[in-house]
C-alpha atoms as a PDB file:
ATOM      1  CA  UNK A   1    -205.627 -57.447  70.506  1.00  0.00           C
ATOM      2  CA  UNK A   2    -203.061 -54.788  71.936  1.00  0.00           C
ATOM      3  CA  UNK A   3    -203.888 -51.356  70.264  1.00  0.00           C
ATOM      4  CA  UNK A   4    -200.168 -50.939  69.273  1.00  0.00           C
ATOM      5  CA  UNK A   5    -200.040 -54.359  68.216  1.00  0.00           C
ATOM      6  CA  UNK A   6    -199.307 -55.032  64.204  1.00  0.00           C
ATOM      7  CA  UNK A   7    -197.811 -57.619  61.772  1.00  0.00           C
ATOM      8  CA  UNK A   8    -196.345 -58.106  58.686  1.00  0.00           C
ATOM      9  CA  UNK A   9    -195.855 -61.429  57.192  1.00  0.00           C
ATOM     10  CA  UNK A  10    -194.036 -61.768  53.562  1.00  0.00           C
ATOM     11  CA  UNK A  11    -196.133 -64.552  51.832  1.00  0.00           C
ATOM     12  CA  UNK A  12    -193.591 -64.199  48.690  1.00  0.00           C
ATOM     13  CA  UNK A  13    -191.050 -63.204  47.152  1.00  0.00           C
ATOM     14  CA  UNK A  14    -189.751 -61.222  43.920  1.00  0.00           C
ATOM     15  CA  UNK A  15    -190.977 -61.026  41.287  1.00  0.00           C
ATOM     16  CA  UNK A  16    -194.464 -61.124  42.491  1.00  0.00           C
ATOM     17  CA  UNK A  17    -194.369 -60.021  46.018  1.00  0.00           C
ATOM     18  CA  UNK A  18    -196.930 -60.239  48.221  1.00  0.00           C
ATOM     19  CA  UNK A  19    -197.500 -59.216  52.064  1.00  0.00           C
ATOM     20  CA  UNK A  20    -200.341 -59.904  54.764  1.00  0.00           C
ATOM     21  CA  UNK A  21    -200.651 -57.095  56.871  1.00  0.00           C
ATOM     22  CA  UNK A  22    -202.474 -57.763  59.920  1.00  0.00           C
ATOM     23  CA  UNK A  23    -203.557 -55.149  63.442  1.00  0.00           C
ATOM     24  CA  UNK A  24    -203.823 -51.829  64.170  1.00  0.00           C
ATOM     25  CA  UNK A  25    -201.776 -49.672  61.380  1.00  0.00           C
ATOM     26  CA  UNK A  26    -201.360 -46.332  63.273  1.00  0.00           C
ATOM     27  CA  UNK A  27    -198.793 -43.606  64.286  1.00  0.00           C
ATOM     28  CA  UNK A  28    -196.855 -46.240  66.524  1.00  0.00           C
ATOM     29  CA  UNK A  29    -196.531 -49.512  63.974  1.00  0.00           C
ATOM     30  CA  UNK A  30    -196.658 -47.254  60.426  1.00  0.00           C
ATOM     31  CA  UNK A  31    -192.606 -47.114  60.967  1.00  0.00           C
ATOM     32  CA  UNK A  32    -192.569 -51.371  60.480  1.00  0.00           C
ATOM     33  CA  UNK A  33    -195.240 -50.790  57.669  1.00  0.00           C
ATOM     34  CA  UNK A  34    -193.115 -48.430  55.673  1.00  0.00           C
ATOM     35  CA  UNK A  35    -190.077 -50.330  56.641  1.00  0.00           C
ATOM     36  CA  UNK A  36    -191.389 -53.294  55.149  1.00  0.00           C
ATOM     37  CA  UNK A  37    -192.535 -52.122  51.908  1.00  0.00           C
ATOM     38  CA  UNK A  38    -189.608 -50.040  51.300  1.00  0.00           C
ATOM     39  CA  UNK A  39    -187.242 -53.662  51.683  1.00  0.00           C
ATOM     40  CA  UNK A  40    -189.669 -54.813  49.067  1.00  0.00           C
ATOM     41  CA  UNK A  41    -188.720 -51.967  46.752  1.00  0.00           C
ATOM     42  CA  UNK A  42    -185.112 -53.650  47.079  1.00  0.00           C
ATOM     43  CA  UNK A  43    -185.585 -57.029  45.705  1.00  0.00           C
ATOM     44  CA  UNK A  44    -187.256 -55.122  41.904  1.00  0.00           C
ATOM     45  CA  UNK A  45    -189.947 -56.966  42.120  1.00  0.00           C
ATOM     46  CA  UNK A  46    -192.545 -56.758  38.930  1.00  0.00           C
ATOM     47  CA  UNK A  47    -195.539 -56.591  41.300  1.00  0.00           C
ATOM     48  CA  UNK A  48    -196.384 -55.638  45.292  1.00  0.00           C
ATOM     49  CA  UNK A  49    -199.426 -56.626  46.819  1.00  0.00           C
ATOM     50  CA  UNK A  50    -200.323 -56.439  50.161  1.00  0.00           C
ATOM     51  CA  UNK A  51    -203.478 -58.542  51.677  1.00  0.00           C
ATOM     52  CA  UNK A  52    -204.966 -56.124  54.185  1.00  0.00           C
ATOM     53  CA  UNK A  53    -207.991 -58.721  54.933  1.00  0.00           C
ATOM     54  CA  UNK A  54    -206.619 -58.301  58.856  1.00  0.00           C
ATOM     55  CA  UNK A  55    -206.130 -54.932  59.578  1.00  0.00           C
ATOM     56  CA  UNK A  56    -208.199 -53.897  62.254  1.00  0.00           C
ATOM     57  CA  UNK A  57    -207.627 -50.308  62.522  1.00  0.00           C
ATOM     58  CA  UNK A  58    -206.533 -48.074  59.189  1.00  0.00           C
ATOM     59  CA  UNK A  59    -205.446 -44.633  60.032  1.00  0.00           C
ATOM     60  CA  UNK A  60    -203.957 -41.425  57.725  1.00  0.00           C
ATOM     61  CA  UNK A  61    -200.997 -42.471  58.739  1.00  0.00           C
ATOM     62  CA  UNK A  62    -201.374 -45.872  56.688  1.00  0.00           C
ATOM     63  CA  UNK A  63    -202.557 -43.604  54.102  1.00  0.00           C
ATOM     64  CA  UNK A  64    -199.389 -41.930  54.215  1.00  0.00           C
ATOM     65  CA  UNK A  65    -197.328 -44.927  53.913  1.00  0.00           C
ATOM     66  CA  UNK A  66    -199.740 -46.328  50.722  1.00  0.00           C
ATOM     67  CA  UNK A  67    -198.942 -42.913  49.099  1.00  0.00           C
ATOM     68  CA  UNK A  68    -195.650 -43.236  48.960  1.00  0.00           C
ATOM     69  CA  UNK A  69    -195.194 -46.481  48.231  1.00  0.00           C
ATOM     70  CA  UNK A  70    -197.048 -46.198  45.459  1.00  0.00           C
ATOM     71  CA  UNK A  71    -195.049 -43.242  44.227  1.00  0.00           C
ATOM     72  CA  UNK A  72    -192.242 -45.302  44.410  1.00  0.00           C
ATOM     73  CA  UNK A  73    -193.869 -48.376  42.336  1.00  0.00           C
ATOM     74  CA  UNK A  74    -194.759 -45.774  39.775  1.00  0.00           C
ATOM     75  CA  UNK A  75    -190.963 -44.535  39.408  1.00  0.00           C
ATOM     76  CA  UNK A  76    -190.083 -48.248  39.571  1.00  0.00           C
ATOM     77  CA  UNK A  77    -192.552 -49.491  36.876  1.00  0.00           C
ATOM     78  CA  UNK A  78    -194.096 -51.998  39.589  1.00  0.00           C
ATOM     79  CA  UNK A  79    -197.928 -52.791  39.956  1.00  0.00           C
ATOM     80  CA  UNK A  80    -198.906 -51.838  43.365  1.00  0.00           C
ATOM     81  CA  UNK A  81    -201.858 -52.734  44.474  1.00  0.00           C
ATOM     82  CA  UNK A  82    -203.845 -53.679  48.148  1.00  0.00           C
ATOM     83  CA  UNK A  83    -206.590 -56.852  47.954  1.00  0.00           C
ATOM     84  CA  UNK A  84    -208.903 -58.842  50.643  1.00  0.00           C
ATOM     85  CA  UNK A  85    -208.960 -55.178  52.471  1.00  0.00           C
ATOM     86  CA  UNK A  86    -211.268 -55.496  55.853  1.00  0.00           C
ATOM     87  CA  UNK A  87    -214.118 -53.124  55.634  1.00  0.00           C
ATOM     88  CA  UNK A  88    -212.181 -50.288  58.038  1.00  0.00           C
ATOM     89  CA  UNK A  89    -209.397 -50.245  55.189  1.00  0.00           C
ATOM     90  CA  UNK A  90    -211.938 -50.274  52.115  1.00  0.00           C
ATOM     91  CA  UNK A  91    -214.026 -47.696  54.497  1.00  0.00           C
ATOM     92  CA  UNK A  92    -210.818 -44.980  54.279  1.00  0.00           C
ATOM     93  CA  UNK A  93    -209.943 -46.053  51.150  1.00  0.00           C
ATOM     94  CA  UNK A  94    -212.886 -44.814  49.786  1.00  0.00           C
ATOM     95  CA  UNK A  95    -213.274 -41.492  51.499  1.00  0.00           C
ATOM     96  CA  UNK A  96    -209.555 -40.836  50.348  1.00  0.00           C
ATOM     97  CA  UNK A  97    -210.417 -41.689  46.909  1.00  0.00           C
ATOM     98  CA  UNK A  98    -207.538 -44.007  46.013  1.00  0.00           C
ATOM     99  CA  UNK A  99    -210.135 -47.170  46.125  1.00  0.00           C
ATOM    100  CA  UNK A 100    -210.602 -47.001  42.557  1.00  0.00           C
ATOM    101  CA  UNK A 101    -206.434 -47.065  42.057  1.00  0.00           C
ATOM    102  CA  UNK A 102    -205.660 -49.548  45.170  1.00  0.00           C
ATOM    103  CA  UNK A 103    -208.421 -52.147  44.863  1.00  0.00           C
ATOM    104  CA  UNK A 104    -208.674 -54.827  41.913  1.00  0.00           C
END
């Protein structure tokens, strides 16, 4: 797998939306991360959820992104949350502390 390579696949739509994410999320692809969740944020969904079963590599800059969408679900009154994460994500998950608020 190319180290800059990363996908995004909408599995559905609002009101319950839900995304696979899939790759390497680092510096180069966290601009089609964001990208994607802030569309989301469009269509007032009730719920986000992104499946992150795929992701190969999980960087501070996907930590970023996750912070601020979930700022923006907060303000929005929509349940954000990340399942099936691959043990790299659940890995920095954990030693950022937002496992406990991220993971059902």
């Amino acid at each position: 797998m190319d180290k800059s390579s990363f996908t995004i696949t909408e599995m559905s739509a609002a009101p319950d939306v839900k995304f696979q994410a899939a790759g390497y999320i680092i510096y180069e692809t966290a601009g089609l991360f964001e990208k994607a969740l802030n569309d989301s944020f469009q269509e007032e969904p009730k719920s986000l959820t992104i499946d992150m079963e795929n992701v190969v590599v999980f960087t501070s800059v996907g930590i970023r992104v996750i912070l601020k969408a979930v700022k923006t679900a907060k303000k929005k009154g929509i349940d954000f949350k990340v399942e099936n994460p691959s043990e790299t994500v659940r890995s920095v998950l954990k030693l950022s502390n937002l496992d406990k608020m991220l993971l059902r």
